[in-house]
Protein backbone atom coordinates (compact mmCIF):
# COMPACT_ATOMS: atom_id res chain seq x y z
CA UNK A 1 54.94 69.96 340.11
CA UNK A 2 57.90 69.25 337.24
CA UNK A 3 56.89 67.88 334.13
CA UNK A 4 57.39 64.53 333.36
CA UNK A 5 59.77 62.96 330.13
CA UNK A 6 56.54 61.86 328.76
CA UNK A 7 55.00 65.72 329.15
CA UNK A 8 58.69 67.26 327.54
CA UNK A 9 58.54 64.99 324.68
CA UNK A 10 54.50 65.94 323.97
CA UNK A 11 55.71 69.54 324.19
CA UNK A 12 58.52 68.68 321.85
CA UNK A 13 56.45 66.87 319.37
CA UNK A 14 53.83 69.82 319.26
CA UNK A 15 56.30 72.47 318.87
CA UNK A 16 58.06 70.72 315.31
CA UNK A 17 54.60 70.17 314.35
CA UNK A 18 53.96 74.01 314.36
CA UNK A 19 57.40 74.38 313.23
CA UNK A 20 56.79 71.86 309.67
CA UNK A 21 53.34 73.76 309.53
CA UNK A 22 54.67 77.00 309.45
CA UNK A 23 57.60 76.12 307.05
CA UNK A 24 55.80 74.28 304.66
CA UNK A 25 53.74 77.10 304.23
CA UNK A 26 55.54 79.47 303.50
CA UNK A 27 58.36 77.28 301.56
CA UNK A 28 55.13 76.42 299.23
CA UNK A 29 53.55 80.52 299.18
CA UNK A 30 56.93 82.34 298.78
CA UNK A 31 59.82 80.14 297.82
CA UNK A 32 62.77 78.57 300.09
CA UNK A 33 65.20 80.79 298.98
CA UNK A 34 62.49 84.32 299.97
CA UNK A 35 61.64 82.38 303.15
CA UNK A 36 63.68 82.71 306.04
CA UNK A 37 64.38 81.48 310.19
CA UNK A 38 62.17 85.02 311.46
CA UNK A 39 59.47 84.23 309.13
CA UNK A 40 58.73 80.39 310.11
CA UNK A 41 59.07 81.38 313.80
CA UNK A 42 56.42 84.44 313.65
CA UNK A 43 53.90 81.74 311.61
CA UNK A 44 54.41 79.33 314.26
CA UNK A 45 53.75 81.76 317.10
CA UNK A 46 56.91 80.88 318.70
CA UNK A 47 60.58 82.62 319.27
CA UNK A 48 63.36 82.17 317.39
CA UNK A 49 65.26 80.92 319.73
CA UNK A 50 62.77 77.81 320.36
CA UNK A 51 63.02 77.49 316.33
CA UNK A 52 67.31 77.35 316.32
CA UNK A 53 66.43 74.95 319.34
CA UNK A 54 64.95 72.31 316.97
CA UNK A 55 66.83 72.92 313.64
CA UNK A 56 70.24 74.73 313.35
CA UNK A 57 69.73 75.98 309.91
CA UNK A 58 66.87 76.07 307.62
CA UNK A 59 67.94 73.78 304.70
CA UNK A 60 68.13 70.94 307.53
CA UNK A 61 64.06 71.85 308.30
CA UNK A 62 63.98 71.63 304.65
CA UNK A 63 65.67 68.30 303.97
CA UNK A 64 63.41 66.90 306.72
CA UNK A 65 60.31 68.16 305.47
CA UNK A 66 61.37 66.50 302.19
CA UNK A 67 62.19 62.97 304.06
CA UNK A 68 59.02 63.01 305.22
CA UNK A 69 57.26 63.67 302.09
CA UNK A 70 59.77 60.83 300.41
CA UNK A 71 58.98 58.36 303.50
CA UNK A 72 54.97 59.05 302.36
CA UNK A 73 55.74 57.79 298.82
CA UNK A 74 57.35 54.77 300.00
CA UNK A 75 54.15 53.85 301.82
CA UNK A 76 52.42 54.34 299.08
CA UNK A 77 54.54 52.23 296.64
CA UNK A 78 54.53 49.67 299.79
CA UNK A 79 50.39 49.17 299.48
CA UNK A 80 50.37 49.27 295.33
CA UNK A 81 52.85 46.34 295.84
CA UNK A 82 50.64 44.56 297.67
CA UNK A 83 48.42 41.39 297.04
CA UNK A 84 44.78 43.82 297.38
CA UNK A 85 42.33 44.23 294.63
CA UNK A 86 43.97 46.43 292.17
CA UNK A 87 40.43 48.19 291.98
CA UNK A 88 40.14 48.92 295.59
CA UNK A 89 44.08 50.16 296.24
CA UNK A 90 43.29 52.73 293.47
CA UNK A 91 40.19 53.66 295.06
CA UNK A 92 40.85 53.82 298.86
CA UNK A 93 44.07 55.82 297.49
CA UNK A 94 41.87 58.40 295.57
CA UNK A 95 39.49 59.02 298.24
CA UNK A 96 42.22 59.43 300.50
CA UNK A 97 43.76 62.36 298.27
CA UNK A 98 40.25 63.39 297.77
CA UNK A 99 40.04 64.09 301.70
CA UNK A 100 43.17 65.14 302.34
CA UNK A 101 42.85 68.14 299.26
CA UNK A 102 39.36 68.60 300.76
CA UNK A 103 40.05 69.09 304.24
CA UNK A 104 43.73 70.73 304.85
CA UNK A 105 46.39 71.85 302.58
CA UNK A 106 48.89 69.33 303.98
CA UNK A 107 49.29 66.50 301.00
CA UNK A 108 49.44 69.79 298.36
CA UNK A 109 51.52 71.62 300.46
CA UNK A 110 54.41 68.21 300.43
CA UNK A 111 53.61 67.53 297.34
CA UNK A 112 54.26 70.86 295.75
CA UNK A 113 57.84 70.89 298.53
CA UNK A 114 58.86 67.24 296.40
CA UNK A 115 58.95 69.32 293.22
CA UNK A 116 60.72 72.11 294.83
CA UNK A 117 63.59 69.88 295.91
CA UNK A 118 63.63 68.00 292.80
CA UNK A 119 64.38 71.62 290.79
CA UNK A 120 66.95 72.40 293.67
CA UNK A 121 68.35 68.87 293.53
CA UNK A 122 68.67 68.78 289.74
CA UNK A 123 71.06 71.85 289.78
CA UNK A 124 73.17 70.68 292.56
CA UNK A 125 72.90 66.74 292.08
CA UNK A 126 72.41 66.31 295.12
CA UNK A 127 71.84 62.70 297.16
CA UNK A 128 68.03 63.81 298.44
CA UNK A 129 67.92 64.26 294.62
CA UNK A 130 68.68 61.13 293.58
CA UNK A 131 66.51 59.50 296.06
CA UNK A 132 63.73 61.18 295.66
CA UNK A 133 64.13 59.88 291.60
CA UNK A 134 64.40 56.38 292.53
CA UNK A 135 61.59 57.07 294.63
CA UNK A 136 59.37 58.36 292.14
CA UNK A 137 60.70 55.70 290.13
CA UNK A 138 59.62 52.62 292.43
CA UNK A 139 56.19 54.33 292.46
CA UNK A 140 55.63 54.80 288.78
CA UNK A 141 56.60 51.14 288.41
CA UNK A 142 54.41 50.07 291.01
CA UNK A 143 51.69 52.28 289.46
CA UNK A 144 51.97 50.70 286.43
CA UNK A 145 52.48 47.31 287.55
CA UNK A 146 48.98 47.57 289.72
CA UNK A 147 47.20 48.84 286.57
CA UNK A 148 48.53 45.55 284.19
CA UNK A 149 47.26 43.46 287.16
CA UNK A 150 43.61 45.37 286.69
CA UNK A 151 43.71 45.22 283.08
CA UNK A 152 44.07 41.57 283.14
CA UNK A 153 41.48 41.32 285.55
CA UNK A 154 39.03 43.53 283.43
CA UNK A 155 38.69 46.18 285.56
CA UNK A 156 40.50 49.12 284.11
CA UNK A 157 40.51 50.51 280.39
CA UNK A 158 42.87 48.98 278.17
CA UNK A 159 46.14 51.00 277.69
CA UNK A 160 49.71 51.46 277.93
CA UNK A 161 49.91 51.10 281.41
CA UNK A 162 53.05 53.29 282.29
CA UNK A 163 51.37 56.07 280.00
CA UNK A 164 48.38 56.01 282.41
CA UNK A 165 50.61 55.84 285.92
CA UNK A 166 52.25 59.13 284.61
CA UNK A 167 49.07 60.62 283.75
CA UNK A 168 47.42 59.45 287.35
CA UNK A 169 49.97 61.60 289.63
CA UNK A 170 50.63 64.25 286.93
CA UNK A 171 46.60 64.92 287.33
CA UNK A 172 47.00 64.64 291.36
CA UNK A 173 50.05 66.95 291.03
CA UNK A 174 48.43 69.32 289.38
CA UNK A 175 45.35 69.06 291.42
CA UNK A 176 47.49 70.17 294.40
CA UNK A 177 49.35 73.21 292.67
CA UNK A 178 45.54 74.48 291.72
CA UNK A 179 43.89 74.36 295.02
CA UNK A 180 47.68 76.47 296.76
CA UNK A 181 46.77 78.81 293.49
CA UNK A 182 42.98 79.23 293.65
CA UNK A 183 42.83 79.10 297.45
CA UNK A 184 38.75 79.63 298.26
CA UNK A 185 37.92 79.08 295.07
CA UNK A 186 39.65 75.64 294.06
CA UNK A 187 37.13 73.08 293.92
CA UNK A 188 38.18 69.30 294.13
CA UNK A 189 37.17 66.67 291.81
CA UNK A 190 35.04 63.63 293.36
CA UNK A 191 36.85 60.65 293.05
CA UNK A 192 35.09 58.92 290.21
CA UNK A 193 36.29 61.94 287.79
CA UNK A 194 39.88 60.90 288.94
CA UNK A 195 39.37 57.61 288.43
CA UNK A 196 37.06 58.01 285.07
CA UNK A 197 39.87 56.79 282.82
CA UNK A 198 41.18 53.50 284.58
CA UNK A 199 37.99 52.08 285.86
CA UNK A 200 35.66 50.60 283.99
CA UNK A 201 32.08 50.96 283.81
CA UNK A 202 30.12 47.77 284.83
CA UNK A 203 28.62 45.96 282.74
C-alpha cells in the first residue's frame, strides 16, 4: 500500500529533526568550520545523500538552525511584553530553562549556536548578524522593561534594571556553556538561586 502525503511529510519532518539534532551537536562539540556534511549524516544515522536531499550546503543547515534559535527569542520577548504578572513571567520562564537544561541539551545546545553566529556574523557583517542584534536587543529591553514594572510593584530588588536583564541571560548563558563543558557532572541550579537577586523575599 503507497504512503500517503500526510505519511511523506511525517517522514520528512522526522528526518530534519535528526538532521538539526545531529548538527547542532556537533556545530556546539567541535566547531562549524571542523564539522562537516559526512559527519552530521553518520550522527543522524542516515546517508548523505538523504542529508544533500534536505539542505544543499551546510551553512544553509546552519543559518536555519540559527532562525530557529532567533524565532525562540522573539517568543520570548513576545510573553515579557505582555500584560502577566511580572513575577510569574520571570518564574514560569526560569523553570522552563530549569527543565529544559535538566532534561536535554537542546536550549544549551541553540543557545551556545546564537553566540557562534554572532562571532561569525561580527567578522563578516552579515544580515543574520544584524538580526540576531536587534533581536537580542528587543529582549534586553523587554527584560528590563518587565523588571521596572516589578520594581514598582515591590516584587523585585531595587536596581538598575538594564544592569540586572544583562546579568539574568549572561547567568543563563553561562549556565548552558557549563553543563556542554561538564557533561555528567554539570549540576543545574533550582530556580530560586536564579531568581535570588530579582525576587524578593516576602515579608
Amino acid at each position: 500500500m503507497p504512503r500517503s502525503k500526510e505519511q511523506f511529510e511525517a517522514m520528512r519532518n522526522a528526518t530534519r529533526e535528526k538532521i538539526h539534532s545531529a548538527a547542532m551537536r556537533l556545530f556546539v562539540r567541535q566547531g562549524f568550520g571542523s564539522t562537516n556534511v559526512q559527519n552530521i549524516a553518520d550522527a543522524a544515522g542516515i546517508s548523505i545523500g538523504l542529508l544533500y536531499r534536505h539542505y544543499k550546503t551546510k551553512d544553509q543547515l546552519f543559518h536555519e538552525l540559527v532562525a530557529y534559535a532567533v524565532e525562540g527569542l522573539k517568543r520570548h520577548s513576545t510573553r515579557f511584553e505582555s500584560d502577566q504578572s511580572p513575577k510569574k513571567v520571570i518564574a514560569q520562564f526560569v523553570d522552563e530553562v530549569y527543565t529544559d537544561l535538566i532534561d536535554g541539551e537542546e536550549l544549551a545546545n541553540l543557545l551556545i549556536l546564537l553566540n557562534q553566529s554572532l562571532l561569525a556574523g561580527a567578522a563578516a557583517d552579515s544580515e543574520p548578524y544584524d538580526e540576531i542584534l536587534r533581536v537580542n536587543a528587543r529582549l534586553l529591553d523587554s527584560t528590563a522593561q518587565l523588571i521596572r514594572k516589578g520594581q514598582q510593584l515591590g516584587e523585585f530588588h531595587p536596581g538598575d534594571a538594564r544592569e540586572m536583564a544583562v546579568y539574568f541571560f549572561a547567568s543563563i548563558q553561562g549556565l548552558a556553556e557549563m553543563k556542554v563543558l561538564l557533561k555528567s557532572s554539570f549540576t543545574m541550579p533550582s530556580p530560586s538561586i536564579l531568581t535570588a537577586f530579582l525576587f524578593k523575599e516576602r515579608e
